[in-house]
PDB file of N, CA and C in Angstrom:
ATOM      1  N   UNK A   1       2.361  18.735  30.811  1.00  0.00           N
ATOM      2  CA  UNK A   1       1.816  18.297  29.549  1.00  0.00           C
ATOM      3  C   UNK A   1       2.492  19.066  28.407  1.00  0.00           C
ATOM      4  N   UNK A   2       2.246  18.453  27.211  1.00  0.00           N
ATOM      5  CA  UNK A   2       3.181  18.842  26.181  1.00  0.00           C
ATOM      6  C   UNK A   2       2.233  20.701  25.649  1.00  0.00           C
ATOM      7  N   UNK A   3       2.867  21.482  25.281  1.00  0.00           N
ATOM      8  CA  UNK A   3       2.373  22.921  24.604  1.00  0.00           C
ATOM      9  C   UNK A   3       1.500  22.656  23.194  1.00  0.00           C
ATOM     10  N   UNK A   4       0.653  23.412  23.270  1.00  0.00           N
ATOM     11  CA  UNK A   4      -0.293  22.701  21.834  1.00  0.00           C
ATOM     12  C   UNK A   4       0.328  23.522  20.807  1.00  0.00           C
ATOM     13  N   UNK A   5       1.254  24.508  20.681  1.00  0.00           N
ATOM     14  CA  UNK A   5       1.811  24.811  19.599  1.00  0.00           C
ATOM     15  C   UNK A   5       3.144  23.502  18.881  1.00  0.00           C
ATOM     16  N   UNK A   6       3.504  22.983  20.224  1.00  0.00           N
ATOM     17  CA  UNK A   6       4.526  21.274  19.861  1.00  0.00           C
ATOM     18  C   UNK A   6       3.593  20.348  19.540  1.00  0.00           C
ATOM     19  N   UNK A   7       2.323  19.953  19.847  1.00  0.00           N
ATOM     20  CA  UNK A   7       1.235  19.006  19.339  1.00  0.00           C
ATOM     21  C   UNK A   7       1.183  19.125  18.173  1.00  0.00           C
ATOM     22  N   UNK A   8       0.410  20.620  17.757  1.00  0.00           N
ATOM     23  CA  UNK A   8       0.534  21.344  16.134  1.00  0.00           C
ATOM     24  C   UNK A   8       1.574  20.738  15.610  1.00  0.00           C
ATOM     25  N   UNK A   9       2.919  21.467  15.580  1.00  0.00           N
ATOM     26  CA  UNK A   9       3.559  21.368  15.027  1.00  0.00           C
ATOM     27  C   UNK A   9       3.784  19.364  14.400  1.00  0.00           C
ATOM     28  N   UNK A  10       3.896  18.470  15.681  1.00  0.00           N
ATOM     29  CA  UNK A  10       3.895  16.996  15.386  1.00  0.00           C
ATOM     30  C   UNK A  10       3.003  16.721  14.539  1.00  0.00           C
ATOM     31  N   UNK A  11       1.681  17.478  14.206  1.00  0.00           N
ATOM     32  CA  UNK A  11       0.617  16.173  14.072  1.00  0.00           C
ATOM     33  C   UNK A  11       0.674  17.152  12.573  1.00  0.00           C
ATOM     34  N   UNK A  12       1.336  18.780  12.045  1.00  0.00           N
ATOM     35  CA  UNK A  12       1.448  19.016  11.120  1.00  0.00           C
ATOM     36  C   UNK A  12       2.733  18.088   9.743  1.00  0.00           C
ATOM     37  N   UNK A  13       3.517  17.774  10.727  1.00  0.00           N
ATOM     38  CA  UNK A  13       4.729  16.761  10.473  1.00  0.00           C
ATOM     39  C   UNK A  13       3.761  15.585   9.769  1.00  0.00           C
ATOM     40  N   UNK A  14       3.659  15.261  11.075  1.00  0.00           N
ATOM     41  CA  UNK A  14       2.226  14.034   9.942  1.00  0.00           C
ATOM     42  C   UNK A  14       1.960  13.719   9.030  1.00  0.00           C
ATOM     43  N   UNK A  15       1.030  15.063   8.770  1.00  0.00           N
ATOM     44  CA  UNK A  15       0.375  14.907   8.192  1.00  0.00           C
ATOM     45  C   UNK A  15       1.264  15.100   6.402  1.00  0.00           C
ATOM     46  N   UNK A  16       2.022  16.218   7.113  1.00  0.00           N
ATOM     47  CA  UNK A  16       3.500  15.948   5.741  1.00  0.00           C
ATOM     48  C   UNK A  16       3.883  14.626   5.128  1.00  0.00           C
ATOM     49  N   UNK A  17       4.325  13.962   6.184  1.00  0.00           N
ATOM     50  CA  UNK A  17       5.088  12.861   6.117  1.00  0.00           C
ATOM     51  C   UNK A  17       3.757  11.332   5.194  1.00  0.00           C
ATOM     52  N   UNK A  18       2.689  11.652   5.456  1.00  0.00           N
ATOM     53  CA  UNK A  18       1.699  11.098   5.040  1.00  0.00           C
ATOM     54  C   UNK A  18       1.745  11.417   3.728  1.00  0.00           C
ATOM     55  N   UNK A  19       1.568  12.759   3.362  1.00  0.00           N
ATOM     56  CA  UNK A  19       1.406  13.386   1.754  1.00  0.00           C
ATOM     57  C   UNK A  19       2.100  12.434   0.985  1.00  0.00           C
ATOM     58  N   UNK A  20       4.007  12.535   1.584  1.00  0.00           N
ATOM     59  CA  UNK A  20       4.814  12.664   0.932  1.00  0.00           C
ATOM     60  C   UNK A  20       4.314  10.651   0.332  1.00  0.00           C
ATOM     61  N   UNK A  21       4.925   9.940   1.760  1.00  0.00           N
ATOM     62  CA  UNK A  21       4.634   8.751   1.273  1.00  0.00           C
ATOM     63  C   UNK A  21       3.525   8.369   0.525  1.00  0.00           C
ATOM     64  N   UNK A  22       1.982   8.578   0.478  1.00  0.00           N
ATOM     65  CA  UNK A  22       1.092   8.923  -1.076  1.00  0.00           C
ATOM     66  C   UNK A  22       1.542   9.435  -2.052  1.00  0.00           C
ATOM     67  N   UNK A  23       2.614  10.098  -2.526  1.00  0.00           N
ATOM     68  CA  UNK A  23       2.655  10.881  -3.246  1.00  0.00           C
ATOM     69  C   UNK A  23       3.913  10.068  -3.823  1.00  0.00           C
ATOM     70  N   UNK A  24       4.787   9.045  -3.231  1.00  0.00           N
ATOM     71  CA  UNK A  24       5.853   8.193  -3.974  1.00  0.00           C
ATOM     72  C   UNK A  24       4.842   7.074  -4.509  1.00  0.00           C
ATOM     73  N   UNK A  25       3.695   6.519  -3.380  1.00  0.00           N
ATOM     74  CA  UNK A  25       3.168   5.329  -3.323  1.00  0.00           C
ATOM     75  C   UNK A  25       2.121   5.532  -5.333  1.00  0.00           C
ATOM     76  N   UNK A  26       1.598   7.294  -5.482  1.00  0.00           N
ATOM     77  CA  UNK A  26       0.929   6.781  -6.854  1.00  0.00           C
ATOM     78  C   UNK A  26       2.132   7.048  -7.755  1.00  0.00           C
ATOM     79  N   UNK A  27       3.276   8.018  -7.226  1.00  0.00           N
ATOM     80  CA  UNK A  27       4.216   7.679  -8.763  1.00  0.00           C
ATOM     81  C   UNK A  27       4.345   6.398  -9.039  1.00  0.00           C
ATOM     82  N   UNK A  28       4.869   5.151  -7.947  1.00  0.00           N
ATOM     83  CA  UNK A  28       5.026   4.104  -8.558  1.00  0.00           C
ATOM     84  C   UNK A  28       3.891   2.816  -9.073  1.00  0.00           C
ATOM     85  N   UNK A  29       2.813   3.958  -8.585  1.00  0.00           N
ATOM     86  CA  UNK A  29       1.443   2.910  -9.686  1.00  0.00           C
ATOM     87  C   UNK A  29       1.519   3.654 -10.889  1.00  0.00           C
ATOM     88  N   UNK A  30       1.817   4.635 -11.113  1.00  0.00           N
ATOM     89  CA  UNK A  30       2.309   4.987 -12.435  1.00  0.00           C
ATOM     90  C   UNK A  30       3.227   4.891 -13.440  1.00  0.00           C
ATOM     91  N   UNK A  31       4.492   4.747 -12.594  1.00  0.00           N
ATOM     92  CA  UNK A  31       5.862   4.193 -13.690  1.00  0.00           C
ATOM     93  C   UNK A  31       6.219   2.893 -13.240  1.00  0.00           C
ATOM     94  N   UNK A  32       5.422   2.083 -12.130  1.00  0.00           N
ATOM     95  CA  UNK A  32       5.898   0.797 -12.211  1.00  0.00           C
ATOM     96  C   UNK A  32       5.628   0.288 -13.300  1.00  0.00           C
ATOM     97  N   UNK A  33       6.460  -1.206 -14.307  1.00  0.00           N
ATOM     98  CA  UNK A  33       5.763  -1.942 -15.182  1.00  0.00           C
ATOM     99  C   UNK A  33       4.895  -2.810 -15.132  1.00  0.00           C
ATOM    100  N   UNK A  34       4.697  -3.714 -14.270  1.00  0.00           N
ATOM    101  CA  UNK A  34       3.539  -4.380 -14.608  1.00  0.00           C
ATOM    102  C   UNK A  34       2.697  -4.341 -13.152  1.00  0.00           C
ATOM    103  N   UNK A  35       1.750  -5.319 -13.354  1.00  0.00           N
ATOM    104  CA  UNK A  35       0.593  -5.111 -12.144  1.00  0.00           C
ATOM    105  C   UNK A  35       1.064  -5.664 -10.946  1.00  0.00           C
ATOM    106  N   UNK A  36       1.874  -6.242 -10.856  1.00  0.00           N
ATOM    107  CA  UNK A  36       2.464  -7.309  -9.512  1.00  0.00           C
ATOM    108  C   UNK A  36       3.366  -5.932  -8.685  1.00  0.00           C
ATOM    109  N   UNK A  37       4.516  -5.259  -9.220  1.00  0.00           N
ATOM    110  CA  UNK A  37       4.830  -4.314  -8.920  1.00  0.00           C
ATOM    111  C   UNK A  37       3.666  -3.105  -8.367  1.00  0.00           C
ATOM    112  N   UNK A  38       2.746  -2.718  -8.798  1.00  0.00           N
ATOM    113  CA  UNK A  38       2.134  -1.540  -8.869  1.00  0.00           C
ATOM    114  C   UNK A  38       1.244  -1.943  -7.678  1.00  0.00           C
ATOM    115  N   UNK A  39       0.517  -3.211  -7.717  1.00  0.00           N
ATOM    116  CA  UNK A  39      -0.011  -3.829  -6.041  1.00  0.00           C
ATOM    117  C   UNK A  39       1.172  -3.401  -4.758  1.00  0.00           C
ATOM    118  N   UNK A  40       2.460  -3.727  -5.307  1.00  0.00           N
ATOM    119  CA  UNK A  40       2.931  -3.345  -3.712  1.00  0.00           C
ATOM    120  C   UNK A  40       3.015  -1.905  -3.253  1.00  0.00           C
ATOM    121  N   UNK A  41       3.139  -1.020  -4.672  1.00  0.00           N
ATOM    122  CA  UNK A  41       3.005   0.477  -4.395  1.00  0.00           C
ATOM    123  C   UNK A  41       1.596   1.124  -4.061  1.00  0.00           C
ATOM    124  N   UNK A  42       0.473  -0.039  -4.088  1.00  0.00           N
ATOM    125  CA  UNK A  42      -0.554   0.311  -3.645  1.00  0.00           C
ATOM    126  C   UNK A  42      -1.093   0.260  -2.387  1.00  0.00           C
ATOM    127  N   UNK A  43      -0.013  -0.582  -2.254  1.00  0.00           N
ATOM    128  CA  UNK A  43      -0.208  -1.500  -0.820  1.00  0.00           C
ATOM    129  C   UNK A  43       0.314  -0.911   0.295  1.00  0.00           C
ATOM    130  N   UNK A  44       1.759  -0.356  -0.001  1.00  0.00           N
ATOM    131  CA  UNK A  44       2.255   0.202   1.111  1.00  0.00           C
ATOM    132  C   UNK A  44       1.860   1.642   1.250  1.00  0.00           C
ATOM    133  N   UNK A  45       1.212   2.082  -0.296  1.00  0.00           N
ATOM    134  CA  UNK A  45       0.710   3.573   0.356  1.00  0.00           C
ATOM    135  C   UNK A  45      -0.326   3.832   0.784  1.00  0.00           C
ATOM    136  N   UNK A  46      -1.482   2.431   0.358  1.00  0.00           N
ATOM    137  CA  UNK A  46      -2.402   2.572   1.575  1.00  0.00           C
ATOM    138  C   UNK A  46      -2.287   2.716   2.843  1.00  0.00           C
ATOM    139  N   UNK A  47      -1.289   1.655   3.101  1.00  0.00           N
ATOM    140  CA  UNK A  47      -1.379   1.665   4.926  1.00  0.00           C
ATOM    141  C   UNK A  47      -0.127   2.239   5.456  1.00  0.00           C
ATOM    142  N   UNK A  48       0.548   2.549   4.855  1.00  0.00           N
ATOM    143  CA  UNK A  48       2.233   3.199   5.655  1.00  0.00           C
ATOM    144  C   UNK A  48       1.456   4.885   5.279  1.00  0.00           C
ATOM    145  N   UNK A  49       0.971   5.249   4.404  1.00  0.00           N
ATOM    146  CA  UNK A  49       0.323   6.198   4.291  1.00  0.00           C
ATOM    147  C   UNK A  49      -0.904   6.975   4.831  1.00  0.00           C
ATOM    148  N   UNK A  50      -2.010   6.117   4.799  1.00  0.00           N
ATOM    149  CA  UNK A  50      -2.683   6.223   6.118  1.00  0.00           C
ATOM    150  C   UNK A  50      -2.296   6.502   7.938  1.00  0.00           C
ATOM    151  N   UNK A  51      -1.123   5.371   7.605  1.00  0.00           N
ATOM    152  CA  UNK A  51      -1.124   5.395   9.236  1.00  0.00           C
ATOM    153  C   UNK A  51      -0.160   6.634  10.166  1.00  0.00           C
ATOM    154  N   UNK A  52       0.200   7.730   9.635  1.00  0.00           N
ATOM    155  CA  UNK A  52       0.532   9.064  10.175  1.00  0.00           C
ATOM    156  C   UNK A  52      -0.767   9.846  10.169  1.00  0.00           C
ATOM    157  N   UNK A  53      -1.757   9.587   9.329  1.00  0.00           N
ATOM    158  CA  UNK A  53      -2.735  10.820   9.392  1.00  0.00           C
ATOM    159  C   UNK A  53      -3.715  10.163  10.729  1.00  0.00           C
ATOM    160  N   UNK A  54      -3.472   8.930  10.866  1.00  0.00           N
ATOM    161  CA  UNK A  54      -4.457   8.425  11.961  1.00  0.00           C
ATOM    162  C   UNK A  54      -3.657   8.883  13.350  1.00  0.00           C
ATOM    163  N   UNK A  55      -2.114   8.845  12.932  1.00  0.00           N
ATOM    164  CA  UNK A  55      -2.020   8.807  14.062  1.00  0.00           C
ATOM    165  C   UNK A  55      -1.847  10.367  14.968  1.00  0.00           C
ATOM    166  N   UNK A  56      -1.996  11.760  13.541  1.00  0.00           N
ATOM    167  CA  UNK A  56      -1.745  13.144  13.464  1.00  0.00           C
ATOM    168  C   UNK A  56      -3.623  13.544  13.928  1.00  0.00           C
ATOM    169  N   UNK A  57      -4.287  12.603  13.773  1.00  0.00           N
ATOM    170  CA  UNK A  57      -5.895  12.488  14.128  1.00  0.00           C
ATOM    171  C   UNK A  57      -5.575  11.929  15.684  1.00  0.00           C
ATOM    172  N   UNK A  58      -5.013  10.848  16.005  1.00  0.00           N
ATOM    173  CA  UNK A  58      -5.220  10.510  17.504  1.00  0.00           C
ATOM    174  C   UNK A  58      -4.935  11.384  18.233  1.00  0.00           C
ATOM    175  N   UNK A  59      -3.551  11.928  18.010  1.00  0.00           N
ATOM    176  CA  UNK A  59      -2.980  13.308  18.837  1.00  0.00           C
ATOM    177  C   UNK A  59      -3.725  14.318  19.011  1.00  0.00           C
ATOM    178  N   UNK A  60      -4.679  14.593  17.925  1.00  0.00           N
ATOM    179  CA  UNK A  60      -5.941  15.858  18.359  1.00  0.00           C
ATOM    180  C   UNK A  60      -6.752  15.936  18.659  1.00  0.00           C
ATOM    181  N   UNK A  61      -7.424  14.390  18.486  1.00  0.00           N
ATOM    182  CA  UNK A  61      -8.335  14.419  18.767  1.00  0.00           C
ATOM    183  C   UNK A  61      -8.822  13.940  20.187  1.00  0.00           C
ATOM    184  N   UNK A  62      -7.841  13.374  20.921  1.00  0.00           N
ATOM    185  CA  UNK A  62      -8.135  12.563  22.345  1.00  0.00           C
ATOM    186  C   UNK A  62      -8.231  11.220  22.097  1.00  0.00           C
ATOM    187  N   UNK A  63      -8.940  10.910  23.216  1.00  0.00           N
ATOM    188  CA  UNK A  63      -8.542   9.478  23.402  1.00  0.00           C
ATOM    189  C   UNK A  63      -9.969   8.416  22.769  1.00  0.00           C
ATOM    190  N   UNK A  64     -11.188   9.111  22.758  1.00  0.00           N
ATOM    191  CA  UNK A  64     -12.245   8.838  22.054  1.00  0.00           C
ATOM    192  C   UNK A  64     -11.910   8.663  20.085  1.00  0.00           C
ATOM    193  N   UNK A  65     -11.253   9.805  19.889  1.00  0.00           N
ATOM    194  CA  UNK A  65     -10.891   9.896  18.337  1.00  0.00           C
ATOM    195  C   UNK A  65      -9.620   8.785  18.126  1.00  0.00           C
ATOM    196  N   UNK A  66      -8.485   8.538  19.250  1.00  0.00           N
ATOM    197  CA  UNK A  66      -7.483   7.578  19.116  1.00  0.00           C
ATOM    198  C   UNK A  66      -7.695   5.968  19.121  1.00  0.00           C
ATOM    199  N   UNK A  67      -9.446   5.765  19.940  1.00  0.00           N
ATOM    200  CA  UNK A  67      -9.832   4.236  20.033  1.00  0.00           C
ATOM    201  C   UNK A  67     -10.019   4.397  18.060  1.00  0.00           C
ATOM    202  N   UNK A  68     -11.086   5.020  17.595  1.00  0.00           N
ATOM    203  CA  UNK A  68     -11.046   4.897  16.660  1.00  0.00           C
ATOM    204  C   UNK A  68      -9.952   4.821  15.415  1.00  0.00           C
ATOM    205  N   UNK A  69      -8.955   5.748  15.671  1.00  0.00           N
ATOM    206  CA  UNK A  69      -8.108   5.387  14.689  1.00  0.00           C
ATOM    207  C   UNK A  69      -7.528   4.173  14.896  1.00  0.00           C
ATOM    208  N   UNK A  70      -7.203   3.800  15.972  1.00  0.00           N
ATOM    209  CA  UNK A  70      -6.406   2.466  16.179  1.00  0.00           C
ATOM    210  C   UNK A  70      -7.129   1.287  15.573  1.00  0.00           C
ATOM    211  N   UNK A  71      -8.871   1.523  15.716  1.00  0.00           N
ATOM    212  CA  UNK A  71      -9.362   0.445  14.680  1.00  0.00           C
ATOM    213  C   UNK A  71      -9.111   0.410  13.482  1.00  0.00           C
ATOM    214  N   UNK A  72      -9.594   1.645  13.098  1.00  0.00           N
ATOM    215  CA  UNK A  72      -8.705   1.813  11.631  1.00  0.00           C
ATOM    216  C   UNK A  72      -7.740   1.397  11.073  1.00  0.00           C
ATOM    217  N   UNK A  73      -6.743   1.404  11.999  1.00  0.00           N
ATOM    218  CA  UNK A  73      -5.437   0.624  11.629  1.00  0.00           C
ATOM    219  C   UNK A  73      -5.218  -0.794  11.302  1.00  0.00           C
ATOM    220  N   UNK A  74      -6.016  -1.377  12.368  1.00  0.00           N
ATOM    221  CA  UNK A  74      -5.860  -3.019  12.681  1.00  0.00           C
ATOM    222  C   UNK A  74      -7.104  -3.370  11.050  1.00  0.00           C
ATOM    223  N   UNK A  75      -7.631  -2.751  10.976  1.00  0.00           N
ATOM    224  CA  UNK A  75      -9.021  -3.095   9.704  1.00  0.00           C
ATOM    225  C   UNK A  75      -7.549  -2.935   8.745  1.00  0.00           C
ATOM    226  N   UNK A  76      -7.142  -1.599   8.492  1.00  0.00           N
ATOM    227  CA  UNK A  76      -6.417  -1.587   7.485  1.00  0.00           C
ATOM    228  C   UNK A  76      -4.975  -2.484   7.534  1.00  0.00           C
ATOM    229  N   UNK A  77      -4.361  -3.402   8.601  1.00  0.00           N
ATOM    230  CA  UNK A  77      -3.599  -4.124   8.573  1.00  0.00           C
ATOM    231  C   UNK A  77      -4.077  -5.616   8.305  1.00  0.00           C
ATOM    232  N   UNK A  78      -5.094  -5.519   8.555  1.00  0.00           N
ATOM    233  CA  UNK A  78      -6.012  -6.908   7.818  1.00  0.00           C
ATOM    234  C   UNK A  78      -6.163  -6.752   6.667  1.00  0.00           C
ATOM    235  N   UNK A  79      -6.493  -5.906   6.108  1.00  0.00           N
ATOM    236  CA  UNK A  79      -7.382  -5.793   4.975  1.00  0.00           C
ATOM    237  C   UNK A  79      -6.820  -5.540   3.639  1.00  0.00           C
ATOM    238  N   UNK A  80      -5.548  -5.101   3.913  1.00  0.00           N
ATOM    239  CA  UNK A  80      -4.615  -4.591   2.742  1.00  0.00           C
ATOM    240  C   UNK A  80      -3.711  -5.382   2.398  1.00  0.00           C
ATOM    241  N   UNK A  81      -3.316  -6.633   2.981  1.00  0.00           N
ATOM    242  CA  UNK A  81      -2.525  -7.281   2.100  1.00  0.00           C
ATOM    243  C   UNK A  81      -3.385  -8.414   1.560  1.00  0.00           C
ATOM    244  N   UNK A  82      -4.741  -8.987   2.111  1.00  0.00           N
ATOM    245  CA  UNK A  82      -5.724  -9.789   1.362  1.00  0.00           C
ATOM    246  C   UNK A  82      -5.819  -8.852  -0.058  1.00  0.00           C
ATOM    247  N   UNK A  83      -6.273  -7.876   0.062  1.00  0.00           N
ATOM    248  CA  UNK A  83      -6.472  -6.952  -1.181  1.00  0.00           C
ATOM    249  C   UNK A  83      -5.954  -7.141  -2.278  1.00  0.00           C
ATOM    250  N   UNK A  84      -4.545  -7.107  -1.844  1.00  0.00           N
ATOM    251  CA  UNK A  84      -3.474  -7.034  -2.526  1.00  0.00           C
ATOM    252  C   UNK A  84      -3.202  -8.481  -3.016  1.00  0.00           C
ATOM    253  N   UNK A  85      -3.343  -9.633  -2.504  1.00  0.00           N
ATOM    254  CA  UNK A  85      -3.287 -11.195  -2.784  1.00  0.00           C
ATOM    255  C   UNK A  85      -4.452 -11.271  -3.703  1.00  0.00           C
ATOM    256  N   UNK A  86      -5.946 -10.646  -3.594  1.00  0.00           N
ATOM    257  CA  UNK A  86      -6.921 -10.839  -4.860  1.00  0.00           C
ATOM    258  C   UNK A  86      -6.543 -10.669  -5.788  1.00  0.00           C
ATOM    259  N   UNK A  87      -5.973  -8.929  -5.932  1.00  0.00           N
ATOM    260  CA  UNK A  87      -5.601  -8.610  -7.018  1.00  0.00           C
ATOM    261  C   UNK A  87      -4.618  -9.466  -7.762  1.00  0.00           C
ATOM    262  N   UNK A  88      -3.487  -9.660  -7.266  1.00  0.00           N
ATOM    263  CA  UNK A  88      -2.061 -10.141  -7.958  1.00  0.00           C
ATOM    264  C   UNK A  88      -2.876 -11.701  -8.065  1.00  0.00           C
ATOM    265  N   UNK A  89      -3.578 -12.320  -7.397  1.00  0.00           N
ATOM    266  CA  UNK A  89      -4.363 -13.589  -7.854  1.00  0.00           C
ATOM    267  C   UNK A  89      -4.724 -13.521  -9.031  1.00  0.00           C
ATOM    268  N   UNK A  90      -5.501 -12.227  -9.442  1.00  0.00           N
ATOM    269  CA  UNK A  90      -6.413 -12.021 -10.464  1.00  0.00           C
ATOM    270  C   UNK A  90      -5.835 -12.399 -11.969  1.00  0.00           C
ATOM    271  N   UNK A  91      -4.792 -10.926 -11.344  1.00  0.00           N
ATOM    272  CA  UNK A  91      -4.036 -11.134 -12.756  1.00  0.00           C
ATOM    273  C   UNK A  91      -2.947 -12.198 -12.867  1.00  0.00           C
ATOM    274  N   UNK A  92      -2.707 -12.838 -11.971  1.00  0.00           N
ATOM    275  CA  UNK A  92      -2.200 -14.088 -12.419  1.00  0.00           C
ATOM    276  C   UNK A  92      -2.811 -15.136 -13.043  1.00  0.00           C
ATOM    277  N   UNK A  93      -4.389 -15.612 -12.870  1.00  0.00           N
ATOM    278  CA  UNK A  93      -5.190 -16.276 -13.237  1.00  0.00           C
ATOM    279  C   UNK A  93      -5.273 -16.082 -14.750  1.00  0.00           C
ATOM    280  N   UNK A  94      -5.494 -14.525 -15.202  1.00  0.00           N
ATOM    281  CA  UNK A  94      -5.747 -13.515 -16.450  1.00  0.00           C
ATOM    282  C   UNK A  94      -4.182 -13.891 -17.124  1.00  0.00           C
ATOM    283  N   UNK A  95      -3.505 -14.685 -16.774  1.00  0.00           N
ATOM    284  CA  UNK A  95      -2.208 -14.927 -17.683  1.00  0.00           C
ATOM    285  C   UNK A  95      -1.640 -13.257 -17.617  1.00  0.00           C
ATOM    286  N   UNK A  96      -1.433 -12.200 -16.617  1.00  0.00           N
ATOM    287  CA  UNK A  96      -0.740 -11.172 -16.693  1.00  0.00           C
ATOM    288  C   UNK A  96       0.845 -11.199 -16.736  1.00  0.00           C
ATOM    289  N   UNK A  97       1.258 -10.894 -17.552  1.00  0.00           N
ATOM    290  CA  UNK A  97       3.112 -10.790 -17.667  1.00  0.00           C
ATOM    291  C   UNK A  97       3.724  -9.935 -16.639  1.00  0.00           C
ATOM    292  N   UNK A  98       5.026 -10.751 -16.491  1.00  0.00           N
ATOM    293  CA  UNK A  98       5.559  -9.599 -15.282  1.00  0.00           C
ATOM    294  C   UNK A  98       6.515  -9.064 -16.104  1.00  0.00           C
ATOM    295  N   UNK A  99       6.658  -7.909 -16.460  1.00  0.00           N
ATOM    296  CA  UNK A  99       7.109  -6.950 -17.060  1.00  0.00           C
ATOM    297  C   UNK A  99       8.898  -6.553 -16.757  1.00  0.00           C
ATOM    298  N   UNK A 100       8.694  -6.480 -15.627  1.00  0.00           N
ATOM    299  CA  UNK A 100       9.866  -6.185 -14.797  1.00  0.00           C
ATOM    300  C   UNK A 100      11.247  -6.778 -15.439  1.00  0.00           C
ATOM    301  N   UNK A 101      12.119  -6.289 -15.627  1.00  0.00           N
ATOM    302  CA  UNK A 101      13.753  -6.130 -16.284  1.00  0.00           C
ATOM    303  C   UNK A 101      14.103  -7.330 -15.264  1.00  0.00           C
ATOM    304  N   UNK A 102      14.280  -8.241 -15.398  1.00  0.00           N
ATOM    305  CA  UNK A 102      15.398  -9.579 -14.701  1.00  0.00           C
ATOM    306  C   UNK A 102      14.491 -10.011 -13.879  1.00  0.00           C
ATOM    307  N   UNK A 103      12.760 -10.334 -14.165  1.00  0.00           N
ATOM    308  CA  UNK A 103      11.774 -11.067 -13.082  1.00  0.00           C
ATOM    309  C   UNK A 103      11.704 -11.879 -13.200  1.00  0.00           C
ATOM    310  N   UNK A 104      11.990 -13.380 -12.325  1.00  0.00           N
ATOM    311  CA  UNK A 104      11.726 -14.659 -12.665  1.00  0.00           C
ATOM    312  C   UNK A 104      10.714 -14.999 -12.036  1.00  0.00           C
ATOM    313  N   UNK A 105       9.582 -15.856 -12.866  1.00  0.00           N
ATOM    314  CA  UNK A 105       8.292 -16.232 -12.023  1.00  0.00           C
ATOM    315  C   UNK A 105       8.839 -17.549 -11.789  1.00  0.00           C
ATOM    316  N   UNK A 106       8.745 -17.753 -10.022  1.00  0.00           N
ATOM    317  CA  UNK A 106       8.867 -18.555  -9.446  1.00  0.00           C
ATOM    318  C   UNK A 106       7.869 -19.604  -8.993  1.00  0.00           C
ATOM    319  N   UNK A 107       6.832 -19.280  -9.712  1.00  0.00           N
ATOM    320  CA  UNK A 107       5.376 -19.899  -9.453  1.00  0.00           C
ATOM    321  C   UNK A 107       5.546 -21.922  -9.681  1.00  0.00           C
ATOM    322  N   UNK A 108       6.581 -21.917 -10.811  1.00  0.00           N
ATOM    323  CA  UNK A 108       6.198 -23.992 -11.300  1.00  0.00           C
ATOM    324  C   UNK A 108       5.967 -23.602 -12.414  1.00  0.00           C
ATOM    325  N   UNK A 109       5.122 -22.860 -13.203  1.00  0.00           N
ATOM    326  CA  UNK A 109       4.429 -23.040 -14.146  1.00  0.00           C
ATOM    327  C   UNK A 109       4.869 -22.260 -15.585  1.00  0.00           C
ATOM    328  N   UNK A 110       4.199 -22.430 -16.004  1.00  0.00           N
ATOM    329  CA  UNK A 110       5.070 -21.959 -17.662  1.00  0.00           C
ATOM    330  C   UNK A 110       4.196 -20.730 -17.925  1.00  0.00           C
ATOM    331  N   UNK A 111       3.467 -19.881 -17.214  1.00  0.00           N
ATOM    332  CA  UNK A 111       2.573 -18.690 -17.278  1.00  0.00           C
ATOM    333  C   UNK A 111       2.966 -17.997 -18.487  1.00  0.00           C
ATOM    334  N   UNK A 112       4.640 -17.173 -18.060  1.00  0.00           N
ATOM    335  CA  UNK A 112       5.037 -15.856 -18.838  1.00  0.00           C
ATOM    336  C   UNK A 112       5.561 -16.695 -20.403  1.00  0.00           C
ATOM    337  N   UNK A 113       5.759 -17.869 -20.475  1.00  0.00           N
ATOM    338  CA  UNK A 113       5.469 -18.185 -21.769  1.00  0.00           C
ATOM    339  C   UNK A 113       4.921 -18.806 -22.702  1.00  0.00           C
ATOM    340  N   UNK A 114       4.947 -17.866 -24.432  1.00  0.00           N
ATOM    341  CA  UNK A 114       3.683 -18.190 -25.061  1.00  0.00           C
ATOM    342  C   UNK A 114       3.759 -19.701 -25.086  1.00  0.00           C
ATOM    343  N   UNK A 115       2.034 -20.228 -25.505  1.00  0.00           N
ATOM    344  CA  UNK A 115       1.659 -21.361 -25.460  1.00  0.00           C
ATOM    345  C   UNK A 115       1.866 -22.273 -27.119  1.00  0.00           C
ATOM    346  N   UNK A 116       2.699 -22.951 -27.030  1.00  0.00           N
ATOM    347  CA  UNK A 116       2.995 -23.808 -28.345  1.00  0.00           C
ATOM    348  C   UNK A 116       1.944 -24.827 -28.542  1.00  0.00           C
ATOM    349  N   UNK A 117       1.701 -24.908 -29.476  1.00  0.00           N
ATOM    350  CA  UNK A 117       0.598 -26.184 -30.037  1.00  0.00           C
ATOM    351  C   UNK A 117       1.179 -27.272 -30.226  1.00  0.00           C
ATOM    352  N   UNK A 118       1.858 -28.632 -29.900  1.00  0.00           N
ATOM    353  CA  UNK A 118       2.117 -29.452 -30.039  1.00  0.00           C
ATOM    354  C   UNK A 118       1.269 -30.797 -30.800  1.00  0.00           C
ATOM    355  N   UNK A 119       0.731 -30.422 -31.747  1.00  0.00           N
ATOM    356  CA  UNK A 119       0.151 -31.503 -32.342  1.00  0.00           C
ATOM    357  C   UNK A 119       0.548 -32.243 -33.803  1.00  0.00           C
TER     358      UNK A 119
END
């Protein structure tokens, strides 16, 4: 079996490697420009971020603590890109601009521009 000072050490990696990806995932809800962007930096640091600390938790905890994280996972692989489709729904509904340097909305519709009165 593996030495629990090499377990340590993996599941301390982890839990690093977790920080770090949270820690790109809110810079870019912070300097992304608009909300369509800032959903995917929310998105992937929920669950690409989460999923080292679950899995730096399965390694220590056994196989009782690993059923659980693995639910965790599958909830949070369901659950986070619906999330993420409300939101960017939302503010699409809310007429939100996509901000972004060279973004073309590919939607059909004339959203990102203003509305002329034709009468």
């Amino acid at each position: 079996m593996f030495d629990n000072t090499l377990i340590s050490w993996v599941s301390d990696a982890l839990v690093l490697l977790s920080m770090i990806i949270m820690s790109i995932a809110i810079y870019g809800m912070f300097k992304l420009p608009d909300v369509y962007t800032r959903i995917h930096a929310a998105g992937k640091g929920a669950f690409l971020g989460i999923l080292p600390l679950l899995l730096a938790a399965s390694i220590n905890g056994g196989p009782a603590l690993g059923y659980r994280a693995f639910l965790i996972a599958v909830f949070l692989l369901l659950t986070t890109p619906v999330g993420a489709h409300v939101i960017g729904l939302a503010a699409y509904r809310m007429r939100e601009r996509m901000e972004t340097p060279g973004a073309i909305d590919e939607s059909g519709s004339r959203l990102n521009e203003p509305e002329h009165n034709v009468s």
